[in-house]
C-alpha atoms as a PDB file:
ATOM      1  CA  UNK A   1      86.423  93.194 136.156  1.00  0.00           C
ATOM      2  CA  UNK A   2      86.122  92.996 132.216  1.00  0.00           C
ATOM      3  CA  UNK A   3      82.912  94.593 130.598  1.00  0.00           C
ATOM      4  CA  UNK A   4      81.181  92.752 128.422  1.00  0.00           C
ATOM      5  CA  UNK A   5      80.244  96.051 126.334  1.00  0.00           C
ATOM      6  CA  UNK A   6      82.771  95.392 123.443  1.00  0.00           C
ATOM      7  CA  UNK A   7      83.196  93.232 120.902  1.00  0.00           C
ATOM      8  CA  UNK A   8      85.765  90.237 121.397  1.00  0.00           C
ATOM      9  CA  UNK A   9      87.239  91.418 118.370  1.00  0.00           C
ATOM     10  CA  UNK A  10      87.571  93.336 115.567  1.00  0.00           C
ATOM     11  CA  UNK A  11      87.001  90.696 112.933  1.00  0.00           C
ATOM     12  CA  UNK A  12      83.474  90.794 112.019  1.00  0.00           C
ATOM     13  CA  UNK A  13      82.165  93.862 113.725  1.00  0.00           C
ATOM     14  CA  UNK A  14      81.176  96.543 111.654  1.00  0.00           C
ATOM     15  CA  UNK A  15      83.298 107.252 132.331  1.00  0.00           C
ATOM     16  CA  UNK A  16      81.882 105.652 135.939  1.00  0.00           C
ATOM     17  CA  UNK A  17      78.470 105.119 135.737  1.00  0.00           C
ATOM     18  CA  UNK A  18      77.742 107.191 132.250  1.00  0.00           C
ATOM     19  CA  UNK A  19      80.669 105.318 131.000  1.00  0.00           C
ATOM     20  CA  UNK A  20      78.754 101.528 131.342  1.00  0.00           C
ATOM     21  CA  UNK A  21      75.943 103.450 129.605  1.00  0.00           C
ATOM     22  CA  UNK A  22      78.049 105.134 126.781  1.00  0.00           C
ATOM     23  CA  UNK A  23      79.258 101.536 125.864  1.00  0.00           C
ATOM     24  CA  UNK A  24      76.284  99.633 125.996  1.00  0.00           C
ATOM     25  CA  UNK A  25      74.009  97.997 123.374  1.00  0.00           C
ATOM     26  CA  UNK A  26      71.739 101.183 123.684  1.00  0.00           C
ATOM     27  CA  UNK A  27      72.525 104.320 121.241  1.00  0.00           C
ATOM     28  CA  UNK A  28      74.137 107.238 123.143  1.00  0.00           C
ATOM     29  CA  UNK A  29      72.605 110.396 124.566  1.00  0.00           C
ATOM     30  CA  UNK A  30      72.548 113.214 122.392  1.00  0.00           C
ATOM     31  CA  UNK A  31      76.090 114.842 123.202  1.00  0.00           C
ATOM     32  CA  UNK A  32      77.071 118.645 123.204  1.00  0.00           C
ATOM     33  CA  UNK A  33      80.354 117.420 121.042  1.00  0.00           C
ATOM     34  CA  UNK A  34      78.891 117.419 117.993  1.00  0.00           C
ATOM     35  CA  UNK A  35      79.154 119.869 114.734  1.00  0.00           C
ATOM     36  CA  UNK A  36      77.671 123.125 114.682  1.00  0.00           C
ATOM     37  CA  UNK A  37      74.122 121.935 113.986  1.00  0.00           C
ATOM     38  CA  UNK A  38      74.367 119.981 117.463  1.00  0.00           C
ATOM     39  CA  UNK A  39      70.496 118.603 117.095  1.00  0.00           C
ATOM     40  CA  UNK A  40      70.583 117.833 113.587  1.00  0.00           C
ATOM     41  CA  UNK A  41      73.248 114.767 113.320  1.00  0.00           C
ATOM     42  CA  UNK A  42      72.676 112.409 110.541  1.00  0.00           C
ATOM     43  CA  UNK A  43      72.943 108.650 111.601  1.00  0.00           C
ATOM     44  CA  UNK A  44      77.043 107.855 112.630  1.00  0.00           C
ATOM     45  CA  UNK A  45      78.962 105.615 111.063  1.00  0.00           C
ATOM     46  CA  UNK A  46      80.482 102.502 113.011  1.00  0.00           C
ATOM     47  CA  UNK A  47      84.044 102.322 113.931  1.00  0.00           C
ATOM     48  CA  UNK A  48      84.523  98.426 113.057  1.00  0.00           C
ATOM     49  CA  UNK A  49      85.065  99.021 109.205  1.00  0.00           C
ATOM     50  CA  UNK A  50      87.627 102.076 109.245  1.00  0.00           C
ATOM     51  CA  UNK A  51      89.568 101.127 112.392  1.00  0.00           C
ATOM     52  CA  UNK A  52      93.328 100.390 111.299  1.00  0.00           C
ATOM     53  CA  UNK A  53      96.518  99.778 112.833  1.00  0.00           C
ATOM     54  CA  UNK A  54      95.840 100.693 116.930  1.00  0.00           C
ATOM     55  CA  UNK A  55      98.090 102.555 118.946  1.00  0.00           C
ATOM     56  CA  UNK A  56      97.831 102.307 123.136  1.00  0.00           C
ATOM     57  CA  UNK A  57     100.177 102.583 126.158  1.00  0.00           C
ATOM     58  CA  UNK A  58     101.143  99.619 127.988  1.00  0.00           C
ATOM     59  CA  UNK A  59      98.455  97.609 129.232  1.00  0.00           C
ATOM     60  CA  UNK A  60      95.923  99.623 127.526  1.00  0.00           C
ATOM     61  CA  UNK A  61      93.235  98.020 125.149  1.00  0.00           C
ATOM     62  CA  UNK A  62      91.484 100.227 122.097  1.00  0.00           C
ATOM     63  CA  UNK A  63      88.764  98.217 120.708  1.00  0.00           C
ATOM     64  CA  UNK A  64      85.092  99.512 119.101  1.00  0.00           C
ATOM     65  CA  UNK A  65      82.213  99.320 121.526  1.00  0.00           C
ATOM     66  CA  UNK A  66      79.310  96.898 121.175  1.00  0.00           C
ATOM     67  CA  UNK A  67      77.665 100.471 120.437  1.00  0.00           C
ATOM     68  CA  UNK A  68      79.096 101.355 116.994  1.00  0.00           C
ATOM     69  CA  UNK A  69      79.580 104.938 116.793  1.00  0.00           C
ATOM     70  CA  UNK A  70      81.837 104.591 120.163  1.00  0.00           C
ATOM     71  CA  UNK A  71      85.699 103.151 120.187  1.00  0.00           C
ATOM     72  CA  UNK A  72      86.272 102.125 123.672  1.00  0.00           C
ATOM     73  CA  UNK A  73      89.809 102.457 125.442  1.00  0.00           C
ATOM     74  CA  UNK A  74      90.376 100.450 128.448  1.00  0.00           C
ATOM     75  CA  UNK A  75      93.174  99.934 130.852  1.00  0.00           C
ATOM     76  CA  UNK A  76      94.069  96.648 132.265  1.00  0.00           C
ATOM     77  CA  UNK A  77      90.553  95.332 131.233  1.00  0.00           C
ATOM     78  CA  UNK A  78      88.631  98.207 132.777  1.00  0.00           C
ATOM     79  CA  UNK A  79      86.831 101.180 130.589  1.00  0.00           C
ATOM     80  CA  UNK A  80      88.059 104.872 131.121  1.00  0.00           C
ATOM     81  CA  UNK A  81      87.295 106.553 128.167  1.00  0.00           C
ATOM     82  CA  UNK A  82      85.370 106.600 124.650  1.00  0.00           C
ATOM     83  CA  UNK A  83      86.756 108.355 121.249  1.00  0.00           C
ATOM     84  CA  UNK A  84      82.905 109.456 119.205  1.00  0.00           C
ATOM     85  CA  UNK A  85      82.553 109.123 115.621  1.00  0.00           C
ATOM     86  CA  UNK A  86      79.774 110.674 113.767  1.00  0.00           C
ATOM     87  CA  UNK A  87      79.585 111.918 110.015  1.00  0.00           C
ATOM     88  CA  UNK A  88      76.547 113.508 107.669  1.00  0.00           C
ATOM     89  CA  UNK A  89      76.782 115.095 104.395  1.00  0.00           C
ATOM     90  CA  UNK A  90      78.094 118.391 103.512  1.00  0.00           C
ATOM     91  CA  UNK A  91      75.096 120.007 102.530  1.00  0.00           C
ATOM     92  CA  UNK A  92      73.934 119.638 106.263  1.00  0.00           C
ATOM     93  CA  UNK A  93      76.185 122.131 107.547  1.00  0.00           C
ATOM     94  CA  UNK A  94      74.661 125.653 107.218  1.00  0.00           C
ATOM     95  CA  UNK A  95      75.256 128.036 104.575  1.00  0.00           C
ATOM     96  CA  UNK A  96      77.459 125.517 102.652  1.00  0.00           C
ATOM     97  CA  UNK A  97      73.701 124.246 100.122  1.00  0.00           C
ATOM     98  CA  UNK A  98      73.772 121.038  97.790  1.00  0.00           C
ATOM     99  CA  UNK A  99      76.889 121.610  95.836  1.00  0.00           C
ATOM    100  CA  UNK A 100      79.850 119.321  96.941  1.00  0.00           C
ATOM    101  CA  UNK A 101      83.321 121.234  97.791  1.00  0.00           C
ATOM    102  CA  UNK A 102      85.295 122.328  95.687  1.00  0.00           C
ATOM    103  CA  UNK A 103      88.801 120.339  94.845  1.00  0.00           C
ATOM    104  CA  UNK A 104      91.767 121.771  96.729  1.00  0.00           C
ATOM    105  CA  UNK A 105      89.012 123.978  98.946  1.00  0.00           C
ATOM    106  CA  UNK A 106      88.604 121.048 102.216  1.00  0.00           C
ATOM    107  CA  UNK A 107      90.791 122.945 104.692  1.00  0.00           C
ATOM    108  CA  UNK A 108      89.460 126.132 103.827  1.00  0.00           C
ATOM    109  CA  UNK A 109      86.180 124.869 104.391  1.00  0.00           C
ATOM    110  CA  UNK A 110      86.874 122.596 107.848  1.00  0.00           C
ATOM    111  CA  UNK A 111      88.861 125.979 108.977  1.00  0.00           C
ATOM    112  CA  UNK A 112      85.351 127.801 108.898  1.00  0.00           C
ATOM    113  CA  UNK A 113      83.707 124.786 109.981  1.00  0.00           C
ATOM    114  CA  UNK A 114      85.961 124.402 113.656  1.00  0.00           C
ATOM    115  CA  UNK A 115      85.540 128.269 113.963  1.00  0.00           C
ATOM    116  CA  UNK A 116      81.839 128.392 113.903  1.00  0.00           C
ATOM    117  CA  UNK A 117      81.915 124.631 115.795  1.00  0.00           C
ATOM    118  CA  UNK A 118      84.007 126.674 118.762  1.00  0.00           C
ATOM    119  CA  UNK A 119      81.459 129.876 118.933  1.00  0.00           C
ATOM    120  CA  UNK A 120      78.078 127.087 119.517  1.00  0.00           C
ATOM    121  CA  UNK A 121      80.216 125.534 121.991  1.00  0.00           C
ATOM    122  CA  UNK A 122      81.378 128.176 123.679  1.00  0.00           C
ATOM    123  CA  UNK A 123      77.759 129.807 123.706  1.00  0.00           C
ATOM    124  CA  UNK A 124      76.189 126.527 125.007  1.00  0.00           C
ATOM    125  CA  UNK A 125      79.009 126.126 127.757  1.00  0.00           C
ATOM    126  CA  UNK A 126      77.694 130.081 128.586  1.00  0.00           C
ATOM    127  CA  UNK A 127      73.864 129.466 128.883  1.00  0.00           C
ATOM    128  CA  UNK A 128      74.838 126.846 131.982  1.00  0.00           C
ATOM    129  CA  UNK A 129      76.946 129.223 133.492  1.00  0.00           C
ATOM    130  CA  UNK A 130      78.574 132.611 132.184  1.00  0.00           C
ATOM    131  CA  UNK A 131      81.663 132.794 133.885  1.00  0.00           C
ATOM    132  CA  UNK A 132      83.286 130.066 132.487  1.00  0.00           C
ATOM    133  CA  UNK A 133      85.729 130.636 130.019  1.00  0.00           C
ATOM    134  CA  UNK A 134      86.210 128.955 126.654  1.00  0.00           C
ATOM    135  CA  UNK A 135      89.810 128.719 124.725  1.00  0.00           C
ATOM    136  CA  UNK A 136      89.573 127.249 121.349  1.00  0.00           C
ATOM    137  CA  UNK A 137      93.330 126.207 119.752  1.00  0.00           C
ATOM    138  CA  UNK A 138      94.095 127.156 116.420  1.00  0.00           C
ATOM    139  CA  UNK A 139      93.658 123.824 114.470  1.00  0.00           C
ATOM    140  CA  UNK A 140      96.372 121.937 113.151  1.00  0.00           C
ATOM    141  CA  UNK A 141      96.260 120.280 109.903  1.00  0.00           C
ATOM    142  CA  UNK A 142      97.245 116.252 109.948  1.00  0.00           C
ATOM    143  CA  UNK A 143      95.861 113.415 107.656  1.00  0.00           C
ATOM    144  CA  UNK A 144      92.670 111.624 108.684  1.00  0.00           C
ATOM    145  CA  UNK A 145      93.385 108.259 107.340  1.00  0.00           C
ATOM    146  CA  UNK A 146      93.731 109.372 103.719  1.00  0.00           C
ATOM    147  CA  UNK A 147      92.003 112.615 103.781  1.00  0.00           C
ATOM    148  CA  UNK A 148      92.979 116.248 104.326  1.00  0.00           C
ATOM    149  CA  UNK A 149      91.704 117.212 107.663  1.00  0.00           C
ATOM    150  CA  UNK A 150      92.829 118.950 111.186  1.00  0.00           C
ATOM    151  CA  UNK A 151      93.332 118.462 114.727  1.00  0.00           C
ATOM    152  CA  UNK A 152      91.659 120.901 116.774  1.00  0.00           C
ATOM    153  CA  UNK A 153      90.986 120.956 121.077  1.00  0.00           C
ATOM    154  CA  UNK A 154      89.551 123.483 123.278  1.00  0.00           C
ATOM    155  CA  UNK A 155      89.503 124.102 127.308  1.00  0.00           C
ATOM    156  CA  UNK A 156      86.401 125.360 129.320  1.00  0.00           C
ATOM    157  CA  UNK A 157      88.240 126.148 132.700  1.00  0.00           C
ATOM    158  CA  UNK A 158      85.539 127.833 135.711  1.00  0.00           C
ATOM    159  CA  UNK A 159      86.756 131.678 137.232  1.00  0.00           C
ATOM    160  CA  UNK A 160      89.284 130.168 139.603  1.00  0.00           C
ATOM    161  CA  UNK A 161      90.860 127.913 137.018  1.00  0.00           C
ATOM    162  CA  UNK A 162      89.469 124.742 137.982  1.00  0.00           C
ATOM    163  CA  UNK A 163      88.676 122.216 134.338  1.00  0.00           C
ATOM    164  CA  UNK A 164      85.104 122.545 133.031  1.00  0.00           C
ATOM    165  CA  UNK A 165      85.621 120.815 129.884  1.00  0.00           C
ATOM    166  CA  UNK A 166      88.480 119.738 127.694  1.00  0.00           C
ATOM    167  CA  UNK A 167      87.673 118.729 124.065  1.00  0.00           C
ATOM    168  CA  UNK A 168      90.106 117.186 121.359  1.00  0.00           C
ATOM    169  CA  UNK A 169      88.243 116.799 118.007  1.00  0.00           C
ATOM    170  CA  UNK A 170      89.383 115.648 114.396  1.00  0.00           C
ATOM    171  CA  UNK A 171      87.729 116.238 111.630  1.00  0.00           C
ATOM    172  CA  UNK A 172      87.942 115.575 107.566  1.00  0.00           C
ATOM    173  CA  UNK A 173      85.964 115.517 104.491  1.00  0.00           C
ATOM    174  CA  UNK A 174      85.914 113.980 100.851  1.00  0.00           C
ATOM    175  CA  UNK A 175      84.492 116.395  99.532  1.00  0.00           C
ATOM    176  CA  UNK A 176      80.418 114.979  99.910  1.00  0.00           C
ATOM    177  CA  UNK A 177      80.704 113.875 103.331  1.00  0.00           C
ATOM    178  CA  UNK A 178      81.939 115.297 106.815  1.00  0.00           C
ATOM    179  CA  UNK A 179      83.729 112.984 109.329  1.00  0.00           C
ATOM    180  CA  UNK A 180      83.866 113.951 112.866  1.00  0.00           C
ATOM    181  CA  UNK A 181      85.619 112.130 115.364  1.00  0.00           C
ATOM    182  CA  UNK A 182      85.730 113.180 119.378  1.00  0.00           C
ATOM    183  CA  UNK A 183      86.848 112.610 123.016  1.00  0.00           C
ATOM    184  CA  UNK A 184      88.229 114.342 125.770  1.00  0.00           C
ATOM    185  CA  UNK A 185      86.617 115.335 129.482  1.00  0.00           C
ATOM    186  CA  UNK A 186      83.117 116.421 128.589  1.00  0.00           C
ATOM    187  CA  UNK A 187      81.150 117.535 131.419  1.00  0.00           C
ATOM    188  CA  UNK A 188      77.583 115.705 131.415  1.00  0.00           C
ATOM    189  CA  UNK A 189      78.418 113.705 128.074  1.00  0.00           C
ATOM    190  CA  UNK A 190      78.644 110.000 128.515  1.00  0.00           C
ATOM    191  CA  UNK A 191      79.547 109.583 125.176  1.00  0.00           C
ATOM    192  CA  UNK A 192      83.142 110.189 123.403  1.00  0.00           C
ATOM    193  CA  UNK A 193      84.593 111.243 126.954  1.00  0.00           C
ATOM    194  CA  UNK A 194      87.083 110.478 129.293  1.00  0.00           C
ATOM    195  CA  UNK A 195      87.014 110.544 133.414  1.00  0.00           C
ATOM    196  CA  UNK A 196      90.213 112.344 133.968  1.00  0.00           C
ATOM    197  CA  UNK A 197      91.787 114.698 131.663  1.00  0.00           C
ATOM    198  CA  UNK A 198      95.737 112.968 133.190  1.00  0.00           C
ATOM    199  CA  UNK A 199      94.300 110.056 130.977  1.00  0.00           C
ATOM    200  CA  UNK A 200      93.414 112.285 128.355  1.00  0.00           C
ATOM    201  CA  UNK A 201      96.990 113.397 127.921  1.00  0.00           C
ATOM    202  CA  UNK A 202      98.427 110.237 127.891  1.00  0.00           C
ATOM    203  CA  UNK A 203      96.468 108.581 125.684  1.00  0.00           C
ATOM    204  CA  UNK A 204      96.327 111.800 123.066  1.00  0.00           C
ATOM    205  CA  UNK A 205      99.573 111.185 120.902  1.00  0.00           C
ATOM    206  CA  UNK A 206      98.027 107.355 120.762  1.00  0.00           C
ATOM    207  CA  UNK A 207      94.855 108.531 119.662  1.00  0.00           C
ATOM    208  CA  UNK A 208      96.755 110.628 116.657  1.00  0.00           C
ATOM    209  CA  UNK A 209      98.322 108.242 115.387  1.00  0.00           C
ATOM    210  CA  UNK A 210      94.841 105.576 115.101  1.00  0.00           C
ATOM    211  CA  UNK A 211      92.888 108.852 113.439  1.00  0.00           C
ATOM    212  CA  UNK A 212      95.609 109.057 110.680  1.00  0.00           C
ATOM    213  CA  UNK A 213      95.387 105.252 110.167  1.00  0.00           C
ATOM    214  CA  UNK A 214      91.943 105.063 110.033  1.00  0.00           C
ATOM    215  CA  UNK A 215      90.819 103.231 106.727  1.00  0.00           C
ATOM    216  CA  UNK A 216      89.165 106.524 105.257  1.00  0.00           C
END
């Protein structure tokens, strides 16, 4: 059965129980994927207006959810994931102040900015329940749309090995601005997440491609 949670189309528009939620009319809940300063997110930006050429398996539909910070992939009409977007201005992020980055400085800064985004989520993940464990990958630089940016991910698996969490993240800047865009299987998160990390993995080199077309 189709949702009616997106829009028919792109033209014109700006997992699962918690999945009919994440896509609705309503804003999200407040997710645990966010940036360091996980409270403190500035108003997201819509998907509609930088969405470009979109990449999908067979029989799989990638289209921006009625709610605008939220890109919904389907499969054969039905919803199994969402990819987040959010951004807010440099001089949110701690310790950085009111002075835009430096040219030729963006990786250097989104390096520190993953690292310290990795140690809040690992220390969140370890107030619910200390023996899980937390592997952050050493980002990968790739274009987002036209900006510098990188590809980073991160696994929360429980003692005996069993998936906790599994996040893929991109993010970029231009310098005033910080774009953050994320998915994977987030325990508890109805927003940007996925019911099944096999989906995940399939739909991953897909999702690469759309970030480094995205109109930015």
């Amino acid at each position: 059965m189709k949702l009616p949670t997106r829009f028919p189309a792109l033209v014109g528009i700006s997992l699962l129980t918690t999945a009919l939620l994440a896509c609705s009319a309503s804003p999200p809940a407040a997710p645990p994927e966010t940036p360091a300063s996980q409270s403190d997110v500035a108003t997201p930006s819509g998907w509609a207006d930088i969405l470009g050429p979109v990449s999908a398996p067979p029989n799989w539909q990638v289209e921006p959810c009625v709610n605008a910070v939220l890109l919904c992939v389907e499969a054969d009409g039905e919803l199994i994931g969402t990819v987040e977007r959010f951004s807010h201005p440099i001089s949110e992020v701690p310790g950085q102040g009111d002075l835009p980055l430096a040219e030729g400085s963006e990786l250097e800064f989104l390096q520190a900015w993953v690292s310290d985004h990795y140690r809040v989520i690992e220390e969140d993940r370890q107030i619910a329940d200390p023996a899980l464990k937390f592997v952050g990958e050493t980002p990968v630089a790739m274009t987002v749309g036209s900006l510098p940016g990188l590809r980073y991910s991160y696994t929360i698996n429980h003692p005996n090995g069993a998936l906790f969490d599994r996040g893929i993240g991109y993010v970029t800047t231009d310098g005033t601005m910080i774009h953050v865009f994320v998915t994977g299987v987030i325990s508890g998160d109805p927003s940007g997440s996925f019911s099944d990390e096999g989906l995940v993995e399939t739909f991953e080199p897909h999702l690469d491609t759309i970030i480094q077309g995205l109109r930015l």
